[in-house]
Protein backbone atom coordinates (compact mmCIF):
# COMPACT_ATOMS: atom_id res chain seq x y z
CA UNK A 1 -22.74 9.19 -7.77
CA UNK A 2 -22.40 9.40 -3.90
CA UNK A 3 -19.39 7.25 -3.22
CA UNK A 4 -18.72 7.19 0.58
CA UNK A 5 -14.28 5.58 1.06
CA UNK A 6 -13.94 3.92 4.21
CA UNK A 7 -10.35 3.59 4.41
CA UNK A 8 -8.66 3.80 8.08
CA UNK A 9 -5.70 5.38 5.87
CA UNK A 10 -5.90 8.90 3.89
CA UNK A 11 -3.68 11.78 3.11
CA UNK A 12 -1.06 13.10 4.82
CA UNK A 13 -0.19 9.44 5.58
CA UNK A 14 2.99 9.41 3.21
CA UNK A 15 3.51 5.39 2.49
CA UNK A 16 1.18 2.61 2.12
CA UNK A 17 -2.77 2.65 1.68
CA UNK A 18 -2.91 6.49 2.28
CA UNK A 19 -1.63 7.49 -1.51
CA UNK A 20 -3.53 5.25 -3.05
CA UNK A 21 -7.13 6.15 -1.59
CA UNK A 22 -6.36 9.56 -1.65
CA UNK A 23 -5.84 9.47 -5.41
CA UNK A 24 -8.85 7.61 -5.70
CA UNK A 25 -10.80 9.23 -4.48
CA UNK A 26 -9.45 12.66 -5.81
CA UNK A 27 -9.85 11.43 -8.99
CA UNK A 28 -13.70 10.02 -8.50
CA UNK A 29 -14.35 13.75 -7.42
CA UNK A 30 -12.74 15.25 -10.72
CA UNK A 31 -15.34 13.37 -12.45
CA UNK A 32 -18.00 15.17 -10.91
CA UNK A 33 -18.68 12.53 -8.07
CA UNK A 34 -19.56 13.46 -4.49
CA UNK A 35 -16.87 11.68 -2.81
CA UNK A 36 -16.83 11.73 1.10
CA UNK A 37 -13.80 9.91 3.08
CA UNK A 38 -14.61 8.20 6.83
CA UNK A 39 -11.06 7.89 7.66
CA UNK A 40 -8.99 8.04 11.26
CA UNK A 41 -7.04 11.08 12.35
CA UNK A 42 -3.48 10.37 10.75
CA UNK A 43 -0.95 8.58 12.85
CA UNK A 44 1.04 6.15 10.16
CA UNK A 45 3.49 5.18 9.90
CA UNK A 46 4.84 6.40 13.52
CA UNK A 47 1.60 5.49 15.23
CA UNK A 48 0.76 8.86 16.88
CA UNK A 49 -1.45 11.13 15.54
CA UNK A 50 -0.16 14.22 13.65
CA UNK A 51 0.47 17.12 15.93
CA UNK A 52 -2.17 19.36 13.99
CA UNK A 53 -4.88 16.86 14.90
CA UNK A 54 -4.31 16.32 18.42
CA UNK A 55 -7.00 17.09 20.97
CA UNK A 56 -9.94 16.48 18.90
CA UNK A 57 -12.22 13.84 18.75
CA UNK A 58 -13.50 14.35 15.10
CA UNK A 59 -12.49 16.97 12.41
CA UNK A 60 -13.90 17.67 8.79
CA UNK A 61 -12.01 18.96 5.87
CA UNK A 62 -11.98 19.55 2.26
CA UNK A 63 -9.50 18.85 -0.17
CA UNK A 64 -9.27 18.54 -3.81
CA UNK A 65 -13.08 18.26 -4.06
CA UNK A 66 -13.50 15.69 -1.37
CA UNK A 67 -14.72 15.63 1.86
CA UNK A 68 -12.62 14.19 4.78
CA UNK A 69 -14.17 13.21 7.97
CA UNK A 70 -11.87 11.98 10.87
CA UNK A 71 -11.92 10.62 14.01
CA UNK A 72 -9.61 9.87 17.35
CA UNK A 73 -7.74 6.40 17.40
CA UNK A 74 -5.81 5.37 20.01
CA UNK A 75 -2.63 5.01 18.40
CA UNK A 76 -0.41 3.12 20.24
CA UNK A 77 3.35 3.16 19.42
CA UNK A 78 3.76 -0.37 20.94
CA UNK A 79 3.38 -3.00 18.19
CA UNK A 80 1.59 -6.39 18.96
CA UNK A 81 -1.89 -7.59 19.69
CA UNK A 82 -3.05 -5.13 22.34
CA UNK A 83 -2.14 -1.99 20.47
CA UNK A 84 -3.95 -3.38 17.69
CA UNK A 85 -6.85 -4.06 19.20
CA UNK A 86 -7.06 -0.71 20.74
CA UNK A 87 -6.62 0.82 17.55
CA UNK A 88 -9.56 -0.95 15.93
CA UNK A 89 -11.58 -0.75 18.17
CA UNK A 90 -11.86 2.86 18.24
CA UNK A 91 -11.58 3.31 14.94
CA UNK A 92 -14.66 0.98 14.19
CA UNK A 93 -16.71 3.00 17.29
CA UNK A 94 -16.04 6.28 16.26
CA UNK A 95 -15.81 6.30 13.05
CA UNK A 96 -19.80 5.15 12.38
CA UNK A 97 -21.00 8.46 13.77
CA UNK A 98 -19.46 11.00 10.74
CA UNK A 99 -21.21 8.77 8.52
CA UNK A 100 -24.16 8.59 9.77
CA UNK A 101 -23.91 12.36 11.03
CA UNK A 102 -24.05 13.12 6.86
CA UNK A 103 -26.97 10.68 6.32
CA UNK A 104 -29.08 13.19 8.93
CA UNK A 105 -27.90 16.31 6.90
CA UNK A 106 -29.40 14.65 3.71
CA UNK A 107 -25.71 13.34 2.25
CA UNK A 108 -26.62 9.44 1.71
CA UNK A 109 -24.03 7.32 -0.56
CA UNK A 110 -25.17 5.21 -3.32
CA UNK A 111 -22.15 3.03 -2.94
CA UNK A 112 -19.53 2.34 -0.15
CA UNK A 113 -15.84 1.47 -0.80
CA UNK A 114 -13.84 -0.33 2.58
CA UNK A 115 -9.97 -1.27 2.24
CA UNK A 116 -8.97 -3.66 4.53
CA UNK A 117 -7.02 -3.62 6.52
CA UNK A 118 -8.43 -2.23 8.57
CA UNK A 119 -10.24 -6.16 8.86
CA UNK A 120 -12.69 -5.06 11.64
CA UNK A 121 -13.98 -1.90 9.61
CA UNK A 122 -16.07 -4.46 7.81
CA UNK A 123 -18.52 -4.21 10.77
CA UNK A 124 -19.47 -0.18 10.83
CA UNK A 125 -19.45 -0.57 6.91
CA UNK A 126 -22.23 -3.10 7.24
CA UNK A 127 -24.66 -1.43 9.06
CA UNK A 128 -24.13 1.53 6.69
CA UNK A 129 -25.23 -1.02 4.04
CA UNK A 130 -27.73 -2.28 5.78
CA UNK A 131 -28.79 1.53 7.41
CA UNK A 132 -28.59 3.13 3.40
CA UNK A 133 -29.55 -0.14 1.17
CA UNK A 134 -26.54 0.35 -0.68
CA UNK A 135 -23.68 -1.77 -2.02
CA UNK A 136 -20.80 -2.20 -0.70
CA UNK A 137 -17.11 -3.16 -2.34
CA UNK A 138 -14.13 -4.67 -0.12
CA UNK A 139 -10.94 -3.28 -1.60
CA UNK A 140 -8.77 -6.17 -0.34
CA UNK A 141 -5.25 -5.18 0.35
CA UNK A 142 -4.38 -7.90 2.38
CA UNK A 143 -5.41 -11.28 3.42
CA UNK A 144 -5.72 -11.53 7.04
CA UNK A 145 -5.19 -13.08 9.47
CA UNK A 146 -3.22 -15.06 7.89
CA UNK A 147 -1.08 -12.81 6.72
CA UNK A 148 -0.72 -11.71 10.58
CA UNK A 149 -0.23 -15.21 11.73
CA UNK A 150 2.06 -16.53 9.45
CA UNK A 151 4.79 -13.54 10.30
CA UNK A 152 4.28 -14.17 13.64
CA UNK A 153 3.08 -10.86 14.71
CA UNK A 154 -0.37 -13.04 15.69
CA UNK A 155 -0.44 -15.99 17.59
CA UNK A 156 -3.33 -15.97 20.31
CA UNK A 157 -5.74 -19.24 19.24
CA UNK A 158 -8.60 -16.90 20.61
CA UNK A 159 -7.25 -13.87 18.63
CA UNK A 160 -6.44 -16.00 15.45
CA UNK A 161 -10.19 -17.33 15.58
CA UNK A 162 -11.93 -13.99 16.35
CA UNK A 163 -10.05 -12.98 13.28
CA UNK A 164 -11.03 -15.70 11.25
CA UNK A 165 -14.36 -15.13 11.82
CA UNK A 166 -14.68 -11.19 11.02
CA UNK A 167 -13.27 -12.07 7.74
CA UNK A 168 -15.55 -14.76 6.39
CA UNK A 169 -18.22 -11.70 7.72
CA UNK A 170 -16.21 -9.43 5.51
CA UNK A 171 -16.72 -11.34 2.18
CA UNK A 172 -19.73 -12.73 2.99
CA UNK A 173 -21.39 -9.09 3.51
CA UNK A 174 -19.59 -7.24 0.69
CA UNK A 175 -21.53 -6.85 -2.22
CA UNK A 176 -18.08 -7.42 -4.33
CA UNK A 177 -14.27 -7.81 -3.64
CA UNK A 178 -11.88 -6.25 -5.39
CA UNK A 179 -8.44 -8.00 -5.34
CA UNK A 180 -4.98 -6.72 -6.31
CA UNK A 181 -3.16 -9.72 -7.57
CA UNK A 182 -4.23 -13.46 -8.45
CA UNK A 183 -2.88 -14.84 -5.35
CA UNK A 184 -5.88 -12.86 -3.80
CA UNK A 185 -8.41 -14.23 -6.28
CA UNK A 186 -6.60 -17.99 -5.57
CA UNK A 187 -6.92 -17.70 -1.80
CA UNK A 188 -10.24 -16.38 -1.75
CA UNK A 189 -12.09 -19.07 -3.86
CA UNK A 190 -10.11 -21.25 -1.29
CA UNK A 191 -12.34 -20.10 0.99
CA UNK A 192 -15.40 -20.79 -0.78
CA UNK A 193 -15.91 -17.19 -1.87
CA UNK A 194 -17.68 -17.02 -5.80
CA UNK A 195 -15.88 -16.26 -8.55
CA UNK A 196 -18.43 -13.46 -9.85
CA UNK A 197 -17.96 -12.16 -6.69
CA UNK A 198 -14.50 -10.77 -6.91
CA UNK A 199 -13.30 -7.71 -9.45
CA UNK A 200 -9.23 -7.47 -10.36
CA UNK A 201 -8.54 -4.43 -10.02
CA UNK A 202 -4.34 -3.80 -9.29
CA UNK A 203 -2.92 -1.24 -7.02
CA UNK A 204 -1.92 2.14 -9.21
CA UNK A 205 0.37 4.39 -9.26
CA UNK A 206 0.47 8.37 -10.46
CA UNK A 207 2.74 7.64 -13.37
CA UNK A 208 2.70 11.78 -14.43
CA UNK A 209 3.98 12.36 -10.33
CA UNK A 210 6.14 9.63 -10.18
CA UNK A 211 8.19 9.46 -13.17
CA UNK A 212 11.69 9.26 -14.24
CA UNK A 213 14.21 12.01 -13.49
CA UNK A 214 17.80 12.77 -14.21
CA UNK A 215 19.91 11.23 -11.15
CA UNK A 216 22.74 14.32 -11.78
CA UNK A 217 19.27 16.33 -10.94
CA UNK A 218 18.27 14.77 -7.84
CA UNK A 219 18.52 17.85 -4.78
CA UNK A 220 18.26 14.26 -2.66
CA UNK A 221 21.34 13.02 -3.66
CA UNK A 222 23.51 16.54 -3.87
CA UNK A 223 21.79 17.15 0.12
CA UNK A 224 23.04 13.65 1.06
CA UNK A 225 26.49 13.90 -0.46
CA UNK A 226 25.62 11.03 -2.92
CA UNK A 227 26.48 12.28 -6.37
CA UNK A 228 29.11 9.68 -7.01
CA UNK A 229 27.98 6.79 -4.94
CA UNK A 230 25.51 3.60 -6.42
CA UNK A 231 22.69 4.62 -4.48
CA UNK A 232 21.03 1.39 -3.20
CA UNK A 233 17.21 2.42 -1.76
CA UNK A 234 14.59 1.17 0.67
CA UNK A 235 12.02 3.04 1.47
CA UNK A 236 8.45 2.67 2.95
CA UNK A 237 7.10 0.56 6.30
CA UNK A 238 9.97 -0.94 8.31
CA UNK A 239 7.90 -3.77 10.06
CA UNK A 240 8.45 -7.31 10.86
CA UNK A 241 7.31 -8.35 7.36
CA UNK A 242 10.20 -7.12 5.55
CA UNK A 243 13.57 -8.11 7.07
CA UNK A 244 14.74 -5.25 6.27
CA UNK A 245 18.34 -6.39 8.18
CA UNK A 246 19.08 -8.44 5.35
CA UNK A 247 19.98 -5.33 3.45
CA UNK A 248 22.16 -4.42 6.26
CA UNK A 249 23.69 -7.56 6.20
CA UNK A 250 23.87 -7.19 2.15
CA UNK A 251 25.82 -3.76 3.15
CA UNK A 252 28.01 -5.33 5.54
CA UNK A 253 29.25 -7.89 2.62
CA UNK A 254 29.85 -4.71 0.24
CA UNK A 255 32.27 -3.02 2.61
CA UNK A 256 34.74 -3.49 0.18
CA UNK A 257 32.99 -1.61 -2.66
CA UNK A 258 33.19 2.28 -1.04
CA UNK A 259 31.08 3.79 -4.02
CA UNK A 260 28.02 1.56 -3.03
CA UNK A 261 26.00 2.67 -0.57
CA UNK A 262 22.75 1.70 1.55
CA UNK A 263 19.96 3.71 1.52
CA UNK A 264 17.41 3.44 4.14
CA UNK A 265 14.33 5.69 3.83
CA UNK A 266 11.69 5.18 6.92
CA UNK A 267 10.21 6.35 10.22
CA UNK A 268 12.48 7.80 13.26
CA UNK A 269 11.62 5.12 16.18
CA UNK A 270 12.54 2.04 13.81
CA UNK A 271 16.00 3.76 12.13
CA UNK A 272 17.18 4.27 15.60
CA UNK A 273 16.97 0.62 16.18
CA UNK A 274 18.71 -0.13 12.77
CA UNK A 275 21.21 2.10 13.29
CA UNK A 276 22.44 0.36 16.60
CA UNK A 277 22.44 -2.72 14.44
CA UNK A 278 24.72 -0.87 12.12
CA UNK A 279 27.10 0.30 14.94
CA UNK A 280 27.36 -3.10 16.05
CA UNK A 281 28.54 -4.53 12.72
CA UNK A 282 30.86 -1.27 12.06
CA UNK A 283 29.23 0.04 9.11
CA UNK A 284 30.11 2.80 7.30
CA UNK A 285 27.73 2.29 4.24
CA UNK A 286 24.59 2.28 5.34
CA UNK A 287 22.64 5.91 5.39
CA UNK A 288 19.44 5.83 7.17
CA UNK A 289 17.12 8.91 6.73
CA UNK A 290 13.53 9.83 7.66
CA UNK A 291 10.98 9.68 5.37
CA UNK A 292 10.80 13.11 2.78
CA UNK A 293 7.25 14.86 2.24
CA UNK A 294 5.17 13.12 -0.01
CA UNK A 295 6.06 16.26 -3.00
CA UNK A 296 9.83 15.36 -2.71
CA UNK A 297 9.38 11.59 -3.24
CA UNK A 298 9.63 11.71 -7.07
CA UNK A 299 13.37 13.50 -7.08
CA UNK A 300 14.24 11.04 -4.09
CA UNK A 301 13.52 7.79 -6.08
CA UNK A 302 15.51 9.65 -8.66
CA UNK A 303 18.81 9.35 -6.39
CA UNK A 304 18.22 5.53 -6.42
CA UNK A 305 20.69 3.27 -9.29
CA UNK A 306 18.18 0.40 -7.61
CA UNK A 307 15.38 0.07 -6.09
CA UNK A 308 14.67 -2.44 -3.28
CA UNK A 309 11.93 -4.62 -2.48
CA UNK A 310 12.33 -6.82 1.08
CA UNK A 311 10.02 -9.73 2.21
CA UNK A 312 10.70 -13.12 4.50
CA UNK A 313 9.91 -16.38 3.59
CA UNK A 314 7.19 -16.24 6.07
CA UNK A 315 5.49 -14.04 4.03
CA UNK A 316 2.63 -15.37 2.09
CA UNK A 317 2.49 -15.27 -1.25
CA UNK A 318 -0.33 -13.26 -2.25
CA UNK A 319 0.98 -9.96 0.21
CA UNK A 320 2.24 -7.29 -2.68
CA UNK A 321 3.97 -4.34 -1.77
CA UNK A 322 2.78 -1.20 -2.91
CA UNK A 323 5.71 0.45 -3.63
CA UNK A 324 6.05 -1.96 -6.53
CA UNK A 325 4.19 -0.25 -8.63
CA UNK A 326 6.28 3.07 -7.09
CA UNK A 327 9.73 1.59 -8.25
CA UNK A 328 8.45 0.28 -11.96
CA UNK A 329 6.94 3.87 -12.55
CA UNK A 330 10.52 5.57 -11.16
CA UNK A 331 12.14 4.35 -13.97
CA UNK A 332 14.64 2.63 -11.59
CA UNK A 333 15.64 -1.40 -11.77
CA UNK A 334 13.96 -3.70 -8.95
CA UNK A 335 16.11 -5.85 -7.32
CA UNK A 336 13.15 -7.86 -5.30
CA UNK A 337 14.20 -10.06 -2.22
CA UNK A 338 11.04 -11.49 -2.36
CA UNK A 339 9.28 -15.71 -1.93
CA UNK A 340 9.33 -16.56 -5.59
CA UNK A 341 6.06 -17.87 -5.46
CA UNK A 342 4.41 -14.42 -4.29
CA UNK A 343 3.05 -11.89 -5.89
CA UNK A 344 5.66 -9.38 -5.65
CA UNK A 345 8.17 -11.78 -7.12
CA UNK A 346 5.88 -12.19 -9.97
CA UNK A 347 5.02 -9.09 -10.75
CA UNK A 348 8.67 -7.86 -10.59
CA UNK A 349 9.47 -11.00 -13.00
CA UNK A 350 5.96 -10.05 -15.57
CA UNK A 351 7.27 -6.18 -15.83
CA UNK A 352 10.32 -7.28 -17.00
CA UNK A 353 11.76 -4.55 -14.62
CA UNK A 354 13.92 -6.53 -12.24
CA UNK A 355 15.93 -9.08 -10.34
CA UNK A 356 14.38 -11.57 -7.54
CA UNK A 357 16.72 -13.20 -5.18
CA UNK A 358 16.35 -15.63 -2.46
CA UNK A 359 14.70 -13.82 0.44
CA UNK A 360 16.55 -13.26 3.81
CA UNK A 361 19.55 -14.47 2.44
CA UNK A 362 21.91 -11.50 2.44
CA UNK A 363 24.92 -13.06 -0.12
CA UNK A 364 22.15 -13.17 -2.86
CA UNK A 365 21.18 -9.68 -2.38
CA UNK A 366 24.74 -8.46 -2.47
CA UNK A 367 25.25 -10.42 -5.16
CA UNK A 368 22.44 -9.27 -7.20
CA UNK A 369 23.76 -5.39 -6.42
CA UNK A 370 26.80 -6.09 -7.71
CA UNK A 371 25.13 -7.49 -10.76
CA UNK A 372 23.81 -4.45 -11.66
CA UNK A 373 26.48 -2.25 -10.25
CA UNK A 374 28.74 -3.87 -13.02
CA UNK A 375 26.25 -3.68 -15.55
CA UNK A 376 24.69 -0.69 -16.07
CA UNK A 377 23.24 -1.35 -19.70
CA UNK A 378 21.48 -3.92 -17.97
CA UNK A 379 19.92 -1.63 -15.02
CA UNK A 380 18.94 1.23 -17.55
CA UNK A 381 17.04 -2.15 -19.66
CA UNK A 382 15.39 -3.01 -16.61
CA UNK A 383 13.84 0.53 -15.74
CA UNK A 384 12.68 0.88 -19.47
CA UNK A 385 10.70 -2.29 -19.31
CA UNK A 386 9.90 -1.46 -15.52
CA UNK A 387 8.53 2.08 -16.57
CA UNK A 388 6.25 0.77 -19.81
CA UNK A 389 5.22 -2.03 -17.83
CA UNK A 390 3.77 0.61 -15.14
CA UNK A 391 2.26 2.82 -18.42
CA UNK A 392 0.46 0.16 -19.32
CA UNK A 393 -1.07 -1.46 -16.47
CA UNK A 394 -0.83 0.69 -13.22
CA UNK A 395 -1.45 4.06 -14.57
CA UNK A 396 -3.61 5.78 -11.77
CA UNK A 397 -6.39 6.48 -14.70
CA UNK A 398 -6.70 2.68 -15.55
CA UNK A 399 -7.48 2.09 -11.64
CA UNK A 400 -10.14 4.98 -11.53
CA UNK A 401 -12.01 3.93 -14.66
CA UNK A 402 -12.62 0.44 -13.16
CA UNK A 403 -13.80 1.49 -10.09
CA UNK A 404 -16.24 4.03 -11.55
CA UNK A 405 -17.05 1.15 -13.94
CA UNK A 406 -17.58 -1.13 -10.77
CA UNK A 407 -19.76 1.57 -9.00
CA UNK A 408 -21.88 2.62 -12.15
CA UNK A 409 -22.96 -1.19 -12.56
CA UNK A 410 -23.67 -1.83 -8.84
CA UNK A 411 -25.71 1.23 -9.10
CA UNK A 412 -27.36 1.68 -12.30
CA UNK A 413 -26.23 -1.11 -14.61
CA UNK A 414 -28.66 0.64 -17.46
CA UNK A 415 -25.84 3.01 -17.40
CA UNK A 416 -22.78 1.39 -18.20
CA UNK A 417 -21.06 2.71 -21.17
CA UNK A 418 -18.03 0.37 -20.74
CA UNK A 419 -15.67 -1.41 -23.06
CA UNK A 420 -15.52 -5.23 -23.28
CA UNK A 421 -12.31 -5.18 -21.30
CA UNK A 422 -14.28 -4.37 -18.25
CA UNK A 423 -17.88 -5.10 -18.38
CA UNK A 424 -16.47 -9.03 -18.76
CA UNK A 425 -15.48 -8.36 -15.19
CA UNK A 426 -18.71 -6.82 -13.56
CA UNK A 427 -21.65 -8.06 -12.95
CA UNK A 428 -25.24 -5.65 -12.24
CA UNK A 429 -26.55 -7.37 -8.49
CA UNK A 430 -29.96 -6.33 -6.68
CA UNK A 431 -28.95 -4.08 -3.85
């Protein structure tokens, strides 16, 4: 097949939805697919575009068998509405003309795949449909605006209902949804969208690349002089989502345990800030680094004794962090801060390979460190479970077989050589 990834997000973004399309769509092209990836030029997490990419307006690569076409954003390092907007906006304007570009040189997709976010996207991806009379698949990663509004990050009536109404657009003109969790699935027939409309299909992660390691082995911990310390570890986006100062308040209550220590693994601009949060409180434990190229991430997560997962209680339930799936393949114990009623918390609880406290509540997460600082038989239970857990359902290969399942019966449903498992899910549409 032609399978055309419209994902704002693509490698060498380290954290987030970058990883996970670029192993998608990797792994569509080992299978003989023509895979071709509309994408922006890469700016995450520190919203400005990668010095190699400044100055241009679009750029094509290849890599891995897949063909990247980019285009300028105006990434603006000032979080709220405005910067947002800007962003969107020209990533939905500029990024139409690489696609359609490959239509005129003969390259025409026989299906199109658009995560969201990016929300707006939904708009250039329907006139593809429209332009190539081809299906189209939302890979829903998050539910917005709500997600947006109830954090607080959107609050603008006008804003909330412009919002509002490009996402009913977005499932009305997808062809299918595909949802990462049941809260998805819950909230979206909610909203009145079918049920044989929307495919499960979880977030994955490379369980061969991230897999358990030695900690006495980790070059992370030996470079950070943490060979005899219980490594605590966040790492990923540090945004308004996660109250991530609840782990530095969780530090601040283990002062008196020296061989514990905070780790804080995330972009520059937002570890400064933390770190004059930490000099105000007088820590000592806390240890806040930049984020490690993607090909050192498996030996870092090796340096962790637990693994950390941060969310307030604004957060709704159906938002699911993707580095839960990370942490469950590491082989590490979870110790999830996390609503109970979300999807993170019951993942975490399912696997069988962690802890979920209170959110925002800083005395629960020490608490729940200590736990498994003074019980180590316990942690090393935890990973097992956490690490077959992540064999058995988030395995990158498991992920790539549904959506080539998905795409062979949107396209040629004569053709689908499927088990039961799967074809219950799909059903062949008219384009």
């Amino acid at each position: 097949m032609r399978i055309l990834i419209y994902s704002y997000n693509y490698h060498p973004e380290p954290i987030g939805i970058a990883p996970l399309m670029t192993e998608l769509a990797e792994g569509l092209a080992a299978r003989g697919h023509q895979v071709r990836v509309v994408t922006a030029m890469p700016n995450y997490p520190e919203r400005s575009i990668y010095p190699p990419y400044r100055g241009r307006l679009y750029a094509t690569e290849k890599r891995n068998g897949v063909t990247i076409q980019r285009c300028f954003v105006l990434a603006c390092q000032k979080r709220g509405l405005v910067g947002r907007l800007l962003l969107e906006s020209s990533f939905i304007t500029l990024s139409l003309w690489p696609a359609l570009s490959s239509a005129l040189g003969g390259w025409r997709p026989d299906v199109i795949l658009n995560t969201s976010p990016s929300l707006p996207a939904c708009l250039p991806v329907a006139i593809l449909k429209t332009l190539f009379q081809c299906p189209s698949v939302l890979n829903l990663q998050d539910i917005l605006p709500e997600a947006a509004v109830q954090t607080g990050l959107l609050r603008n009536p006008w804003a909330i209902r412009l919002f509002e109404l490009l996402e009913s657009f977005a499932y009305r003109s997808a062809t299918r949804i595909s949802v990462i969790a049941q809260g998805f699935r819950d909230n979206l027939l909610a909203k009145g969208v079918p049920e044989t409309k929307m495919v499960s299909v979880s977030n994955w992660v490379d369980v061969d690349f991230i897999a358990p390691r030695p900690r006495a082995s980790s070059e992370f911990r030996r470079r950070h002089q943490l060979q005899d310390k219980f490594v605590v570890l966040y790492t990923g986006n540090i945004a308004e989502t996660q109250g991530i100062r609840t782990a530095i308040r969780a530090a601040q209550a283990l002062a008196a345990y020296p061989d514990i220590r905070m780790v804080i693994v995330g972009e520059g601009k937002q570890l400064a800030v933390l770190d004059r949060f930490c000099q105000q409180l007088g820590l000592t434990n806390v240890l806040l680094l930049p984020f490690v190229p993607r090909a050192e991430l498996p030996d870092m997560l090796a340096a962790a004794d637990v693994g950390l997962i941060l969310q307030k209680h604004g957060v709704v339930g159906f938002n699911m962090p993707s580095k839960t799936q990370v942490l469950l393949a590491s082989g590490r114990p979870i110790l999830a801060s996390v609503p109970a009623h979300g999807a993170a918390a019951q993942t975490v609880m399912a696997s069988g390979g962690g802890i979920v406290v209170e959110p925002e509540n800083p005395t629960a997460l020490a608490r729940g460190i200590l736990d498994l600082y003074h019980q180590p038989e316990k942690a090393q239970a935890l990973a097992r479970q956490g690490r077959q857990y992540a064999l058995e359902h988030y395995s990158a290969k498991r992920a790539i077989d549904r959506y080539e399942a998905l795409f062979y019966a949107l396209t040629a449903p004569q053709r689908l050589p499927l088990d039961g498992d799967v074809v219950l899910a799909l059903q062949p549409v008219q384009k």
